[in-house]
Protein backbone atom coordinates (compact mmCIF):
# COMPACT_ATOMS: atom_id res chain seq x y z
CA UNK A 1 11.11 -5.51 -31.68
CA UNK A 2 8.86 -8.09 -30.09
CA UNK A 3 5.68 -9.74 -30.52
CA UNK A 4 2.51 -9.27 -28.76
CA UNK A 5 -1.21 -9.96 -29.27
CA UNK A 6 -0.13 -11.01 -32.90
CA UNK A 7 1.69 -8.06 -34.07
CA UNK A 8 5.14 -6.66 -33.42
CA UNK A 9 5.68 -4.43 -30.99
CA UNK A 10 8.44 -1.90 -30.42
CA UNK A 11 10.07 -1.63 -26.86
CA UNK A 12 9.02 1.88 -27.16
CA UNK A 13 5.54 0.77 -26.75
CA UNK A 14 6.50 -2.08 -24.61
CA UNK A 15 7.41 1.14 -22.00
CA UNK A 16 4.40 2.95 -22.99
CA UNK A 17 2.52 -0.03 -21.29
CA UNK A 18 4.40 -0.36 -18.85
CA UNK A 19 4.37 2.95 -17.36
CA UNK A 20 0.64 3.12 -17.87
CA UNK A 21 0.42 -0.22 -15.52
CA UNK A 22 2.87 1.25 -13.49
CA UNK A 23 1.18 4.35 -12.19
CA UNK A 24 -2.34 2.48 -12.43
CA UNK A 25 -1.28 -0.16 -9.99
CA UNK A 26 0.23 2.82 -7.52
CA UNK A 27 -3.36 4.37 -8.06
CA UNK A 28 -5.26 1.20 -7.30
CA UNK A 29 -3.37 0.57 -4.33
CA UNK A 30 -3.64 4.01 -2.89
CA UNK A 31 -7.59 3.80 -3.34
CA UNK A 32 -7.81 0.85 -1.36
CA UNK A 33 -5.12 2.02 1.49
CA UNK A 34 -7.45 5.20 1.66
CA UNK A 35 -10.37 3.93 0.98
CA UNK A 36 -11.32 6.49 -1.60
CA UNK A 37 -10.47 7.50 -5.25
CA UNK A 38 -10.08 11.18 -3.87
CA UNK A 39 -6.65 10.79 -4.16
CA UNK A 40 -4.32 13.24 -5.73
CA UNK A 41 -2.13 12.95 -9.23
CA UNK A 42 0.94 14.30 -7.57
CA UNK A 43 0.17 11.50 -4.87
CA UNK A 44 0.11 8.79 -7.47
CA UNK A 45 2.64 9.86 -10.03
CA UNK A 46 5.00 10.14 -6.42
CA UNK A 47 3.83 6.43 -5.69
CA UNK A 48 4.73 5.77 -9.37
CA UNK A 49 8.51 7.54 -9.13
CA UNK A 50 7.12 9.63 -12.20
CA UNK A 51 6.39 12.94 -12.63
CA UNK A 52 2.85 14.80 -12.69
CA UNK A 53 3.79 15.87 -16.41
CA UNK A 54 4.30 12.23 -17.58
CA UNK A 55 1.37 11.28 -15.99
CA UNK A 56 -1.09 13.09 -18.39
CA UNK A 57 1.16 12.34 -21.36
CA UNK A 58 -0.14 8.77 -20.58
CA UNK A 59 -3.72 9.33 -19.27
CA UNK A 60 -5.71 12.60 -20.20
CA UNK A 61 -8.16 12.66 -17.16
CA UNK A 62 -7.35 11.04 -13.65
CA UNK A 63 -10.25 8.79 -14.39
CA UNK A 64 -8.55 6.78 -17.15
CA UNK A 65 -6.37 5.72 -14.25
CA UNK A 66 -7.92 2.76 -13.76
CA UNK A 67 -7.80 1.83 -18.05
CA UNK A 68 -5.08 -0.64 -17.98
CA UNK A 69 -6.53 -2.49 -15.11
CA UNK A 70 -9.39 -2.95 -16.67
CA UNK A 71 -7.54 -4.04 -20.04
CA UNK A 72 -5.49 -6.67 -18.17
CA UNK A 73 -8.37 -8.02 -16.24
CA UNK A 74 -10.41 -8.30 -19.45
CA UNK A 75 -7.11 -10.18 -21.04
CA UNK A 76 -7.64 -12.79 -17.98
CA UNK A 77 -10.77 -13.48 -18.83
CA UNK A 78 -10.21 -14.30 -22.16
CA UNK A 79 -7.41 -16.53 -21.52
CA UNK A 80 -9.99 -18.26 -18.72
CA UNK A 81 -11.97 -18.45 -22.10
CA UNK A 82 -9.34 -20.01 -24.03
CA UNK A 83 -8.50 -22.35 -21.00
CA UNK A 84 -12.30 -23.41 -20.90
CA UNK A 85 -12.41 -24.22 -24.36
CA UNK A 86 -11.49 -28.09 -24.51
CA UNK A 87 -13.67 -28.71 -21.70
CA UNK A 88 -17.48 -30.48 -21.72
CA UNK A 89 -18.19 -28.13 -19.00
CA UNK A 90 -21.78 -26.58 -20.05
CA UNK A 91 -21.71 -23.04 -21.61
CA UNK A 92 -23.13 -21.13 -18.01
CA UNK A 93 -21.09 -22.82 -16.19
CA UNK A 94 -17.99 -22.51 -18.24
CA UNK A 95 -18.77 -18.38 -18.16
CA UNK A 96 -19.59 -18.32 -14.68
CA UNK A 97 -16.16 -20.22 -13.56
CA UNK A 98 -14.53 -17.86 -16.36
CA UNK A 99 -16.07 -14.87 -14.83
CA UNK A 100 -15.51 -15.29 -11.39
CA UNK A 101 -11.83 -17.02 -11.78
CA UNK A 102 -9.15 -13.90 -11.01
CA UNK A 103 -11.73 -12.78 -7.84
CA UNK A 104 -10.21 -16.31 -6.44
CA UNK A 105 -6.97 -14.21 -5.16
CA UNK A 106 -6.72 -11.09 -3.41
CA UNK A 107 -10.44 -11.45 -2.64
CA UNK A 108 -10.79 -8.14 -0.14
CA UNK A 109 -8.62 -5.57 -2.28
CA UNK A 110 -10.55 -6.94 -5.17
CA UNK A 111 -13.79 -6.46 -3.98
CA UNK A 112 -13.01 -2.87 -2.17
CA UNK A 113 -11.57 -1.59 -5.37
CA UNK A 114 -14.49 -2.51 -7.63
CA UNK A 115 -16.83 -1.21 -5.05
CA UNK A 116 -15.04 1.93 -5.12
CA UNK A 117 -15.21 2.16 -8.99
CA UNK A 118 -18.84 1.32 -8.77
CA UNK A 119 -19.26 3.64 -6.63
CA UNK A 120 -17.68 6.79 -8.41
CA UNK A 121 -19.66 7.71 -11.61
CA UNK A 122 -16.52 8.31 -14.03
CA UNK A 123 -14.66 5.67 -12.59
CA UNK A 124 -18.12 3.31 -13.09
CA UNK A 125 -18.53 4.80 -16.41
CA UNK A 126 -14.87 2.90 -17.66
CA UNK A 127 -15.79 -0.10 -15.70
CA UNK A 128 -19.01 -0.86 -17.55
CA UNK A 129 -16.97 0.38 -20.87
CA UNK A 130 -17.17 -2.48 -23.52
CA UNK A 131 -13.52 -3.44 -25.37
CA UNK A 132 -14.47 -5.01 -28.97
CA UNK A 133 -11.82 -7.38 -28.34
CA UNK A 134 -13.38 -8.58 -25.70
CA UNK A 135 -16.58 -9.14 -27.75
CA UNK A 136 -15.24 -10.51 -30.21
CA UNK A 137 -13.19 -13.10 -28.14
CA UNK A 138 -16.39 -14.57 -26.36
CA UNK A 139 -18.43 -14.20 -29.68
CA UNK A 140 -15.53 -16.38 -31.11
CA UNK A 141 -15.18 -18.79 -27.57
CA UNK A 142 -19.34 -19.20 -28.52
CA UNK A 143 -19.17 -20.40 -31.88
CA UNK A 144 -16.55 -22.83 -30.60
CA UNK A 145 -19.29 -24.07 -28.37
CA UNK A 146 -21.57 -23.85 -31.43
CA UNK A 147 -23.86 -21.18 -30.16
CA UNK A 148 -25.62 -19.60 -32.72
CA UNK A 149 -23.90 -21.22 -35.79
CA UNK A 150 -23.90 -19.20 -39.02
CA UNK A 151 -24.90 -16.08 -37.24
CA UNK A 152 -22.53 -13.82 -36.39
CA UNK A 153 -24.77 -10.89 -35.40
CA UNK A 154 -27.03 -12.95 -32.92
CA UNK A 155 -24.03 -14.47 -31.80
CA UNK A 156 -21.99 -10.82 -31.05
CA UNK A 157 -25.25 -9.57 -29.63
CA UNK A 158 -25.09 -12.51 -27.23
CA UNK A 159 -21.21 -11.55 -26.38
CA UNK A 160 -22.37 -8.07 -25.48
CA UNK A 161 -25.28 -9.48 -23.27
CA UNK A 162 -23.06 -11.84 -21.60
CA UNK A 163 -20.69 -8.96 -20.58
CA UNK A 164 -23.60 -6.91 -19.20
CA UNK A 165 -25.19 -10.14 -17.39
CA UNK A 166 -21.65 -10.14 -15.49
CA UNK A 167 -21.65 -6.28 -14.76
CA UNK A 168 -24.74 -6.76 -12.79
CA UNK A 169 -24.01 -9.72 -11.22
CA UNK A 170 -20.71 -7.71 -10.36
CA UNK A 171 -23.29 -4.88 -9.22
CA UNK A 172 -25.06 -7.13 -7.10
CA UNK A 173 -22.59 -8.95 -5.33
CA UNK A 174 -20.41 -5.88 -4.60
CA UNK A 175 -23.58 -3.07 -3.45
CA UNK A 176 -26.55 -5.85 -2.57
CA UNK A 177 -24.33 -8.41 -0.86
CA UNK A 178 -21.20 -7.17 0.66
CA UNK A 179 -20.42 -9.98 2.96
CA UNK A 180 -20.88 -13.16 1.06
CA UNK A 181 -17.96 -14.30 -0.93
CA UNK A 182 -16.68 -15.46 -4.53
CA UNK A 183 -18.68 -18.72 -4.71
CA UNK A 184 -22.22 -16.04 -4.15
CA UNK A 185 -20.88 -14.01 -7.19
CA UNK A 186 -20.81 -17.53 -9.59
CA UNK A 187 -24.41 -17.87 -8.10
CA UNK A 188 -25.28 -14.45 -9.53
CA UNK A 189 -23.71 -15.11 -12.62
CA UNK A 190 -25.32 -18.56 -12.99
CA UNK A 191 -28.78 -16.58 -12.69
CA UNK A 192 -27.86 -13.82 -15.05
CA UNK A 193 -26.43 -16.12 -17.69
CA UNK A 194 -29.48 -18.37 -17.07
CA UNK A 195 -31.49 -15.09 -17.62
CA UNK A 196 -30.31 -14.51 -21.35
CA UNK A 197 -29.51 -18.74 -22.66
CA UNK A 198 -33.06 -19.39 -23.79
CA UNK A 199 -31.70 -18.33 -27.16
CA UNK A 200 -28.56 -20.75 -27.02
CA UNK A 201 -30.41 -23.68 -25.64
CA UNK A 202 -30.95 -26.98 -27.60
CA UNK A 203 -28.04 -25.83 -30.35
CA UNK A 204 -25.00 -25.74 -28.13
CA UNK A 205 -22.07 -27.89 -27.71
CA UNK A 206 -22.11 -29.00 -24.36
């Protein structure tokens, strides 16, 4: 038994997660070699050396394919959040470079995969899903900065708004502006954030 995200874990779930990354990551690649997500679950679980049967024992549609991507890419950004957090970088700026940071690598898969999510209503439909761990880990990164002191409520309700500011941004950048690159996706952000900060301005902790 282990430890993980403060609890223990059992190597029997420790498996469970990583056969779930396993056969997501053989998904994800196969969307981007064919440039589609009409790709079969025998051709993935054969990508994943698993079999069709233990691919629905971990994911009951082929649409929750693409769940532990998302998990581990929202687990970036809150450790970009807890990297930010001893900075005196403003709070925009410190969510823009936080929500832009893992499109710095592996720019063109990146960006072809999300547009193919975007693209595909149930695949979307995950993508703009909202993790309460995630919520609750910028809520907690803002009252660090001291946004919204003493109000929790305001302060989750900014969270959520953040994460929606980024999703269009994301929106933008991938379907309005296909050829321009990471640094035009912080621009985006900067304006979304900027969008939604009037209520954080003049009481944060720059």
């Amino acid at each position: 038994m282990t430890m993980q995200g403060g609890r223990a874990t059992t190597l029997v779930e420790r498996r469970h997660a990583d056969v779930r990354l396993a056969v997501a990551t053989a998904a994800r690649d196969l969307f981007v070699e064919n440039h589609s997500t009409s790709v079969t679950v025998e051709a993935i679980a054969q990508r994943a050396g698993v079999s069709e049967r233990t691919f629905y024992r971990h994911f009951p549609t082929k649409a929750d394919i693409v769940m532990p991507l998302l998990e581990r890419s929202m687990e970036r950004l809150v450790r970009a959040l807890a990297g930010s957090a001893g900075t005196s970088t403003g709070v925009v700026d410190a969510l823009a470079d936080a929500l832009t940071e893992e499109l710095a690598t592996d720019l063109e898969d990146r960006r072809e995969l999300l547009e193919l999510l975007i693209r595909t209503p149930e695949y979307r439909l995950r993508w703009e899903s909202v993790d309460d761990c995630v919520v609750s880990a910028v809520a907690d990164w803002l009252a660090d900065r001291s946004v919204h002191p003493g109000d929790d409520f305001t302060r989750r309700t900014t969270a959520i708004l953040i994460l929606t500011a980024s999703r269009a941004a994301y929106t933008e950048w991938i379907l309005g502006r296909p050829d321009t690159g990471v640094d035009e996706l912080r621009g985006l952000h900067i304006r979304a954030l900027e969008a939604i900060a009037g209520g954080w301005r003049g009481h944060c902790r720059h």
